[in-house]
C-alpha atoms as a PDB file:
ATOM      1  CA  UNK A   1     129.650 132.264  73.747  1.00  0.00           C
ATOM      2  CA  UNK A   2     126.225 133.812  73.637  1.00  0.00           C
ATOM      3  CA  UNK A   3     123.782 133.901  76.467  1.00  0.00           C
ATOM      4  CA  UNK A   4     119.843 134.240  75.833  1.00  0.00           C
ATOM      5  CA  UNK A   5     118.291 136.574  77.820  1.00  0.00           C
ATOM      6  CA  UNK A   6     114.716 135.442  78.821  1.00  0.00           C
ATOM      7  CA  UNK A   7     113.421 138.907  79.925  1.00  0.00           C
ATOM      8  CA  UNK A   8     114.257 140.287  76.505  1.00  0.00           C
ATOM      9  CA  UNK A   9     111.851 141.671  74.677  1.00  0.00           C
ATOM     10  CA  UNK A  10     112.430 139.698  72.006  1.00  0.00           C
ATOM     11  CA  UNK A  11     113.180 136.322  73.574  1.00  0.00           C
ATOM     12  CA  UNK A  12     110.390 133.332  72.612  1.00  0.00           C
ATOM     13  CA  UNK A  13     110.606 130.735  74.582  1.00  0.00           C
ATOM     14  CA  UNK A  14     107.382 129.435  73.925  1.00  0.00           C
ATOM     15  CA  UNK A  15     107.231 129.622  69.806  1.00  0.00           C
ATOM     16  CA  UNK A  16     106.787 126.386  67.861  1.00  0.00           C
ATOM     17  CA  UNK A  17     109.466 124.457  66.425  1.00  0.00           C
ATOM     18  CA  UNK A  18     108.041 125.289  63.225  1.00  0.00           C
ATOM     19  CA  UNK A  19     108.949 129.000  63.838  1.00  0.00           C
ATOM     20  CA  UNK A  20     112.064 128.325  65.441  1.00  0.00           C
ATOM     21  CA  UNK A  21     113.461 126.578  62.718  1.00  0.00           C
ATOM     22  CA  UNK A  22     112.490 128.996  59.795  1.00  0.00           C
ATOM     23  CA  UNK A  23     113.428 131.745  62.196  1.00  0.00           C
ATOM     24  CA  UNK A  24     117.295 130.322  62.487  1.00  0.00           C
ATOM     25  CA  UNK A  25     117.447 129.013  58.908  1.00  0.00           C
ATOM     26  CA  UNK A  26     117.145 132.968  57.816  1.00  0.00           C
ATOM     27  CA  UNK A  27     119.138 134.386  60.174  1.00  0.00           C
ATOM     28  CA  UNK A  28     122.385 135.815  60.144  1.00  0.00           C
ATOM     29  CA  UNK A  29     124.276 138.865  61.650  1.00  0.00           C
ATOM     30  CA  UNK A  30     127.670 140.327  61.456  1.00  0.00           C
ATOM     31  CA  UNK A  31     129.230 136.859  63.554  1.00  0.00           C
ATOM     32  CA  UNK A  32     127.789 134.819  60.250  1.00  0.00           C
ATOM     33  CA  UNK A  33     124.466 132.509  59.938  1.00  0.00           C
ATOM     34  CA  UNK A  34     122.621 131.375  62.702  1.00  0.00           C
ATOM     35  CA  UNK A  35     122.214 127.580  61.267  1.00  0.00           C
ATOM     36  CA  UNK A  36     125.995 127.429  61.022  1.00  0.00           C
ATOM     37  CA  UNK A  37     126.209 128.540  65.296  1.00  0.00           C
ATOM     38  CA  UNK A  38     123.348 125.911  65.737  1.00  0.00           C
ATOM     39  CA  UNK A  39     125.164 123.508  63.614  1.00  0.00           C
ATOM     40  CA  UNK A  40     128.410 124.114  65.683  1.00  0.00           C
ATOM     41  CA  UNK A  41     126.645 124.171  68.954  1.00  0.00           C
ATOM     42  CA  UNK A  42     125.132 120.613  68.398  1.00  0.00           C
ATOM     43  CA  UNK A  43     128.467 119.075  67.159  1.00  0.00           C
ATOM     44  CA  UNK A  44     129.661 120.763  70.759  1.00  0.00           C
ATOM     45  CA  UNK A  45     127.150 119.067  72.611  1.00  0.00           C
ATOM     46  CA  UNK A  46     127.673 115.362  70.659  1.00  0.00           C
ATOM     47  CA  UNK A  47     131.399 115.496  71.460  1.00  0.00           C
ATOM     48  CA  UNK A  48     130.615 116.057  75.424  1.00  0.00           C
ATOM     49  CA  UNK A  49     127.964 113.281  75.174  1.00  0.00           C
ATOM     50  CA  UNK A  50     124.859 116.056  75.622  1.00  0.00           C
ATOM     51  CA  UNK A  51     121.427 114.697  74.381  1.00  0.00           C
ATOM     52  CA  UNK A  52     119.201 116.661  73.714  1.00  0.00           C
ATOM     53  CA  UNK A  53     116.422 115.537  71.453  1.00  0.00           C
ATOM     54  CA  UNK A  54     114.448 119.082  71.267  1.00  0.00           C
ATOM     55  CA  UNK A  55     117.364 120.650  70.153  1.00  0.00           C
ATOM     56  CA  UNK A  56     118.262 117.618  67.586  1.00  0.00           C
ATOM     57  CA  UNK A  57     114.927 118.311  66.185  1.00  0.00           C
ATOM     58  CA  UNK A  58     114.826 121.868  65.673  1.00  0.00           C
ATOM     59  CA  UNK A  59     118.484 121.370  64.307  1.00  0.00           C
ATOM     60  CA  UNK A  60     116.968 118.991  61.836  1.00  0.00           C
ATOM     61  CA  UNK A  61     113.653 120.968  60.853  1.00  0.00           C
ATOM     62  CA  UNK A  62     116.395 124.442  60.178  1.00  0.00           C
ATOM     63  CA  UNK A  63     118.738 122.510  58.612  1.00  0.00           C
ATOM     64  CA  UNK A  64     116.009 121.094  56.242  1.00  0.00           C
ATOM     65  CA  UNK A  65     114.593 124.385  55.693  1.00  0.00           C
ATOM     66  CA  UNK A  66     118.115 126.102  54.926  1.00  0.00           C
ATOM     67  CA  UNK A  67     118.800 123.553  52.295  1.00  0.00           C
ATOM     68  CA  UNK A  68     115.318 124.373  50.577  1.00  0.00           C
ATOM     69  CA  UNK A  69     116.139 128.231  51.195  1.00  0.00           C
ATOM     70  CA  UNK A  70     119.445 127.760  49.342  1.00  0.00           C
ATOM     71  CA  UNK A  71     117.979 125.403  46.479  1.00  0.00           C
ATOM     72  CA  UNK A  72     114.725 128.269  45.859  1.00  0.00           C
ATOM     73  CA  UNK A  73     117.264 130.891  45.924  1.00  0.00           C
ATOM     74  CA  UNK A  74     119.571 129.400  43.215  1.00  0.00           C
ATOM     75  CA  UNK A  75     117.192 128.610  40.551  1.00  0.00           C
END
């Protein structure tokens, strides 16, 4: 489980979802890529009946950008 800390330095609340999303569809440390955690998290949240639309949406706008990543990185 991870925990955000909001007094880190680098922690951005505020950021647009625009941001977010290309932010997460990049990432990825030693644990693997950050869309795949986001993509696990949400399928977490479905299965205990948890909606939340912001997070639907920025799942949606990284998930979109990952797939246009991985198509502009194979040609």
């Amino acid at each position: 489980m991870f925990v955000a800390n909001p007094q880190h330095v680098l922690f951005r609340a505020q950021e647009n979802i625009a941001y977010k999303a290309k932010t997460i569809a990049c990432a990825q440390g030693p644990l693997g890529k950050n869309i795949t955690y986001l993509q696990e998290m949400m399928t977490t949240f479905q299965q205990y009946g948890i909606e939340e639309p912001s997070m639907t949406a920025l799942t949606d706008y990284a998930v979109k950008l990952s797939m246009e990543i991985s198509s502009t990185s194979s040609e």
